[in-house]
Protein backbone atom coordinates (compact mmCIF):
# COMPACT_ATOMS: atom_id res chain seq x y z
CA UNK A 1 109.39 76.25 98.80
CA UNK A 2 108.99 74.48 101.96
CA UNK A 3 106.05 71.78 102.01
CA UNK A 4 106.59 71.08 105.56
CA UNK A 5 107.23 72.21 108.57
CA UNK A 6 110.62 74.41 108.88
CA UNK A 7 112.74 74.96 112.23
CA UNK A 8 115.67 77.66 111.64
CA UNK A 9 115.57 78.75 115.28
CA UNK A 10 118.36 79.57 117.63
CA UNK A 11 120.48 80.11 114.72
CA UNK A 12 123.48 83.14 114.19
CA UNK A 13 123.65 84.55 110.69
CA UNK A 14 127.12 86.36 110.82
CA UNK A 15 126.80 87.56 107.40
CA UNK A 16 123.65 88.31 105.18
CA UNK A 17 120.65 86.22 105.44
CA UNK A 18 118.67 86.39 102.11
CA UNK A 19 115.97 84.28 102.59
CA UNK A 20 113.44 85.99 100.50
CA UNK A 21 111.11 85.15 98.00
CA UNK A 22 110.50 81.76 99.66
CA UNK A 23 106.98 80.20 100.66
CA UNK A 24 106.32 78.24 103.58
CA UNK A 25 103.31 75.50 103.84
CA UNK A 26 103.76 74.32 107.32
CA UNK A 27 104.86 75.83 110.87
CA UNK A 28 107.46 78.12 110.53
CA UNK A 29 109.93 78.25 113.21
CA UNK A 30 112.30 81.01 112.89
CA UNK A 31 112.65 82.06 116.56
CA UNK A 32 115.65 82.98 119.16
CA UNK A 33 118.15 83.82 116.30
CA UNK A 34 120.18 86.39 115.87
CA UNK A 35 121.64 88.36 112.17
CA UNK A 36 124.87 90.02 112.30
CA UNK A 37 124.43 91.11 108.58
CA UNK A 38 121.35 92.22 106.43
CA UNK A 39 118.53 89.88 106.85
CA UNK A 40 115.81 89.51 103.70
CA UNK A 41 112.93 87.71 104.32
CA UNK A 42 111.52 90.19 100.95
CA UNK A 43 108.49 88.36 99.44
CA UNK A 44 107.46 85.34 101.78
CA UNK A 45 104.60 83.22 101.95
CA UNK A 46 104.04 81.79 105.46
CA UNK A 47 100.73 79.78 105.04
CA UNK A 48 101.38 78.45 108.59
CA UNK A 49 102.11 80.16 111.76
CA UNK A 50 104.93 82.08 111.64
CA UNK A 51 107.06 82.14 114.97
CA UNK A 52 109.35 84.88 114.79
CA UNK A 53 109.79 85.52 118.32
CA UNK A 54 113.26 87.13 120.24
CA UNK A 55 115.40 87.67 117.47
CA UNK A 56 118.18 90.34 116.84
CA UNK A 57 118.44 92.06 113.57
CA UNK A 58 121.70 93.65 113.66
CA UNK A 59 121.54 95.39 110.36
CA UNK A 60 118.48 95.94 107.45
CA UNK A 61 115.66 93.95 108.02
CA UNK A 62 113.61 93.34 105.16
CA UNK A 63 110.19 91.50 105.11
CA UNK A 64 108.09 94.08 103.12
CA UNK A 65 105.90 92.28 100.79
CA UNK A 66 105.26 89.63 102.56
CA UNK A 67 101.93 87.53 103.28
CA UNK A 68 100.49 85.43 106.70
CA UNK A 69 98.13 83.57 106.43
CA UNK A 70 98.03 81.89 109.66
CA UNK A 71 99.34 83.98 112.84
CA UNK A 72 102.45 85.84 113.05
CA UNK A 73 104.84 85.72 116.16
CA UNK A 74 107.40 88.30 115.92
CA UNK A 75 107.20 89.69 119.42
CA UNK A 76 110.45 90.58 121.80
CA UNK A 77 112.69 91.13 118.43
CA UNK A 78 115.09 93.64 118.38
CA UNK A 79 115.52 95.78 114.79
CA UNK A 80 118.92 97.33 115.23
CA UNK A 81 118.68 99.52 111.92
CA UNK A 82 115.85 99.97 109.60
CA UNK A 83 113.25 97.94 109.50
CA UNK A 84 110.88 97.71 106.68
CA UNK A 85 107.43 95.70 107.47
CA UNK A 86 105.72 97.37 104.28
CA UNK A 87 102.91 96.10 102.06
CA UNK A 88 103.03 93.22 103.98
CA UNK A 89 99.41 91.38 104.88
CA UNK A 90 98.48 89.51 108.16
CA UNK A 91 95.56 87.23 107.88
CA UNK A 92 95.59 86.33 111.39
CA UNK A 93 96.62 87.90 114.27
CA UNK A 94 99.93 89.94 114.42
CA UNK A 95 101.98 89.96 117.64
CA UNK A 96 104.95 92.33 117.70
CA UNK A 97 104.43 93.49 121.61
CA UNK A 98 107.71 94.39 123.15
CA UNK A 99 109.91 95.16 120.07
CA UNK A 100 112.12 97.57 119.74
CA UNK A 101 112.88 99.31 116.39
CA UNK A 102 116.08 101.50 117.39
CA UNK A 103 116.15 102.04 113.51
CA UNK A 104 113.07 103.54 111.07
CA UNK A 105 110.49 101.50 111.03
CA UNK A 106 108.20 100.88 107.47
CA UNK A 107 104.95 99.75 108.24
CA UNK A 108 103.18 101.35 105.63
CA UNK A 109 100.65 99.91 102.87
CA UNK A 110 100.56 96.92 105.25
CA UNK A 111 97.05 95.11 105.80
CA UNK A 112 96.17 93.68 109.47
CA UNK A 113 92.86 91.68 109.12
CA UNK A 114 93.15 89.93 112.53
CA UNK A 115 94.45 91.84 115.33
CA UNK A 116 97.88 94.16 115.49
CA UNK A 117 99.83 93.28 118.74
CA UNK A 118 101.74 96.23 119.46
CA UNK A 119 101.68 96.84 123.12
CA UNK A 120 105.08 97.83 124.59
CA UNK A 121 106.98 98.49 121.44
CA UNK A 122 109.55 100.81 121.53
CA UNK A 123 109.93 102.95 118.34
CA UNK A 124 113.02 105.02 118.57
CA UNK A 125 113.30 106.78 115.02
CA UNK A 126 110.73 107.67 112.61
CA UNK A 127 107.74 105.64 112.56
CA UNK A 128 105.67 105.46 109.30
CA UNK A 129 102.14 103.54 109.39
CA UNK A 130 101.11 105.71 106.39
CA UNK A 131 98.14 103.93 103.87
CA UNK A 132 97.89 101.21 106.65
CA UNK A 133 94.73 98.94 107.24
CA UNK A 134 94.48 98.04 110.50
CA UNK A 135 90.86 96.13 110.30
CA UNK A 136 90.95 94.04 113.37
CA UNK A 137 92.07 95.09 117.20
CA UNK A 138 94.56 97.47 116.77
CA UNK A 139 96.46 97.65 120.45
CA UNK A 140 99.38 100.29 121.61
CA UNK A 141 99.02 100.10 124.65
CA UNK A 142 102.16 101.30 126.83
CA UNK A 143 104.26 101.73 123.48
CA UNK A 144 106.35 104.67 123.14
CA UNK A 145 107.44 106.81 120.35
CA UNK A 146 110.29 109.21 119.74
CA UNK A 147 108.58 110.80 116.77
CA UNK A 148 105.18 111.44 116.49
CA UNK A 149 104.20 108.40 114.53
CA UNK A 150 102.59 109.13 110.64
CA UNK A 151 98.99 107.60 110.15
CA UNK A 152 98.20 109.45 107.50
CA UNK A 153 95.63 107.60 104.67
CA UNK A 154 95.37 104.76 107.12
CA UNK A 155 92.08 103.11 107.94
CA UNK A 156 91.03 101.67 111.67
CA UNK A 157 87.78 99.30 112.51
CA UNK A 158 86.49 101.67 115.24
CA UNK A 159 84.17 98.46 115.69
CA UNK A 160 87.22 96.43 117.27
CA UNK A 161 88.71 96.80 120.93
CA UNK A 162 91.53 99.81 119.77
CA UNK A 163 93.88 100.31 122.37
CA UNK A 164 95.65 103.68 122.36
CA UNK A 165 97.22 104.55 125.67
CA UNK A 166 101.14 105.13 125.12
CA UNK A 167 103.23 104.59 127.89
CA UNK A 168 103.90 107.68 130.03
CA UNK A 169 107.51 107.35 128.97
CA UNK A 170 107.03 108.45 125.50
CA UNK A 171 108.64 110.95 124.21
CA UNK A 172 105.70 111.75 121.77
CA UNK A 173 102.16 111.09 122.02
CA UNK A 174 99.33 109.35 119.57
CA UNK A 175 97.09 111.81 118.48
CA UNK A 176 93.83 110.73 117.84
CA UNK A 177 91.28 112.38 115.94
CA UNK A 178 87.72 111.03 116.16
CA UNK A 179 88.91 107.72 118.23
CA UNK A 180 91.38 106.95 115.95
CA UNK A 181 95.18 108.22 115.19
CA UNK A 182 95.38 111.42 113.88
CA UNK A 183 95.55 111.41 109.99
CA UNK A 184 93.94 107.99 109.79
CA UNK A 185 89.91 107.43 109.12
CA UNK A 186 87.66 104.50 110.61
CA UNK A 187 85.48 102.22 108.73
CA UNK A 188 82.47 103.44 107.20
CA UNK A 189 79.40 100.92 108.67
CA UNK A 190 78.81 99.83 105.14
CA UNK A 191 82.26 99.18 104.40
CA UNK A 192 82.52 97.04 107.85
CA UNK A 193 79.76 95.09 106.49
CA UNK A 194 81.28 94.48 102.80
CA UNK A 195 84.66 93.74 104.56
CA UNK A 196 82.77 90.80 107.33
CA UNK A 197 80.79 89.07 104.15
CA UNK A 198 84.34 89.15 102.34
CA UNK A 199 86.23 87.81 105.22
CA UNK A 200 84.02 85.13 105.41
CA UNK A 201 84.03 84.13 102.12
CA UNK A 202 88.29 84.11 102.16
CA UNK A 203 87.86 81.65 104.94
CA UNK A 204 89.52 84.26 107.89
CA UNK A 205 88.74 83.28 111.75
CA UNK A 206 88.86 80.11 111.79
CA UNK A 207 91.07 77.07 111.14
CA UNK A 208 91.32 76.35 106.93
CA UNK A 209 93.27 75.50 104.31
CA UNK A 210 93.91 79.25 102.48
CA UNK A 211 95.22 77.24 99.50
CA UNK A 212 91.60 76.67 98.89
CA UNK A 213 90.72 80.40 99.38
CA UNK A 214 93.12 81.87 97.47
CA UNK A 215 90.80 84.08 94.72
CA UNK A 216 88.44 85.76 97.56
CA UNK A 217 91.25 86.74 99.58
CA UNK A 218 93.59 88.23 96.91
CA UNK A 219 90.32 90.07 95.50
CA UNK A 220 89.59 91.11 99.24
CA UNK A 221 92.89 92.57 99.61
CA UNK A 222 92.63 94.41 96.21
CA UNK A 223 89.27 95.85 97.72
CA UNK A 224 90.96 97.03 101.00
CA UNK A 225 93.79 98.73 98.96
CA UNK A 226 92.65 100.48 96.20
CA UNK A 227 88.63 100.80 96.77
CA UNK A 228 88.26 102.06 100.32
CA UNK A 229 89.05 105.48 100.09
CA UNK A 230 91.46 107.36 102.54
CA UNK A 231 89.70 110.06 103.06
CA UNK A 232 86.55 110.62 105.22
CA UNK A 233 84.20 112.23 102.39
CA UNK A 234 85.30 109.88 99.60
CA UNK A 235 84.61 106.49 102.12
CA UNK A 236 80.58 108.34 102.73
CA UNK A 237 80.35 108.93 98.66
CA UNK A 238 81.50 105.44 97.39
CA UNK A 239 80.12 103.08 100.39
CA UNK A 240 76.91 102.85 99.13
CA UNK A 241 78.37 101.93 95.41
CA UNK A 242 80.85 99.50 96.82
CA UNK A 243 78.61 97.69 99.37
CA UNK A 244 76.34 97.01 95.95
CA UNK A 245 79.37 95.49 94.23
CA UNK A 246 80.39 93.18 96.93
CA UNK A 247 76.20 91.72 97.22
């Protein structure tokens, strides 16, 4: 547990890094390194931003499981091997433009509430973004994939400013299906107004303490998981049930 603020940048890890389970109450500054062996940041807390910026990951990178609470910087990184990003939640915005995942990359389960940064990723190997919630901004723009990516079960905000245009250099396109990628569904508009009262009430968008907020937001990320249906006829049935819940 780190009460302050924590700079491990510009470091070289030339075995394994495990550096999970940890929670972080300040700035986190964990830019410009570089991990010759597994790194495991498996079950952190950042409840401050979290620069993560132009780092290698030679081997495994783990940092599934994980919650932000503040904005998360891990743009320009290179993910040598797998990468798993799973059931991971992002209270603020997410920046991960310009990565480049040579390995499979496991982004599924994982909740975006602010915006997802993606633009000019490179995804080289299987890319899985099944049972996603991607709630805020969602932008791809000039990524490219060498498998068709798998959406399948995820959930978009058509409300927000989705970006979708691939590079022309991909190998594989991004289906979309009703404005959103193929296999994914977008918000129902009761469900968009049960998630804004709830995102209010957990104290997202603005500048707060989410020590103080820590019951609405855990019961607003059981809501996005496990009550808003994946499917397109299940969302119309229950929104009217689960919109009288929330009030």
């Amino acid at each position: 547990m780190y009460e302050g603020n924590v700079n491990l940048s510009a470091c070289t890890w030339e075995g394994a890094a495990y550096l999970s389970d940890c929670t972080y109450y300040g700035y986190t500054y964990l830019a410009d390194s570089v991990y010759r062996g597994d790194a495991d940041f498996w079950q952190s807390t950042f409840y401050g931003t979290a620069n993560l910026e132009h780092c290698t990951y030679s081997r495994g990178a783990r940092f599934e499981d994980s919650i932000y609470h503040s904005a998360a910087y891990l743009g320009d990184s290179a993910f040598r091997r797998t990468a798993n990003l799973a059931f991971t939640v992002y209270w603020g915005a997410a920046h991960f433009g310009g990565c480049v995942f040579a390995g499979q990359a496991w982004l599924d389960n994982s909740v975006w509430f602010g915006g997802a940064d993606f633009s000019g990723v490179k995804f080289k190997k299987k890319t899985d973004f099944e049972e996603a919630r991607l709630l805020g901004a969602a932008d791809f723009s000039g990524a490219s994939f060498a498998r068709v990516p798998a959406f399948t079960g995820g959930v978009f905000n058509a409300a927000a400013e989705n970006v979708f245009e691939v590079s022309a250099k991909s190998k594989q396109p991004l289906p979309l299906a009703d404005g959103v990628p193929q296999g994914a569904r977008a918000l129902t508009a009761a469900e968009r107004q049960v998630l804004a009262e709830r995102l209010q009430a957990a104290g997202a968008g603005r500048e707060t303490n989410a020590r103080e907020f820590e019951q609405p937001r855990s019961e607003l990320i059981r809501w996005v998981r496990y009550e808003i249906a994946s499917a397109p006829d299940e969302a119309e049935a229950d929104s009217a049930g689960v919109f009288t819940e929330a009030a």
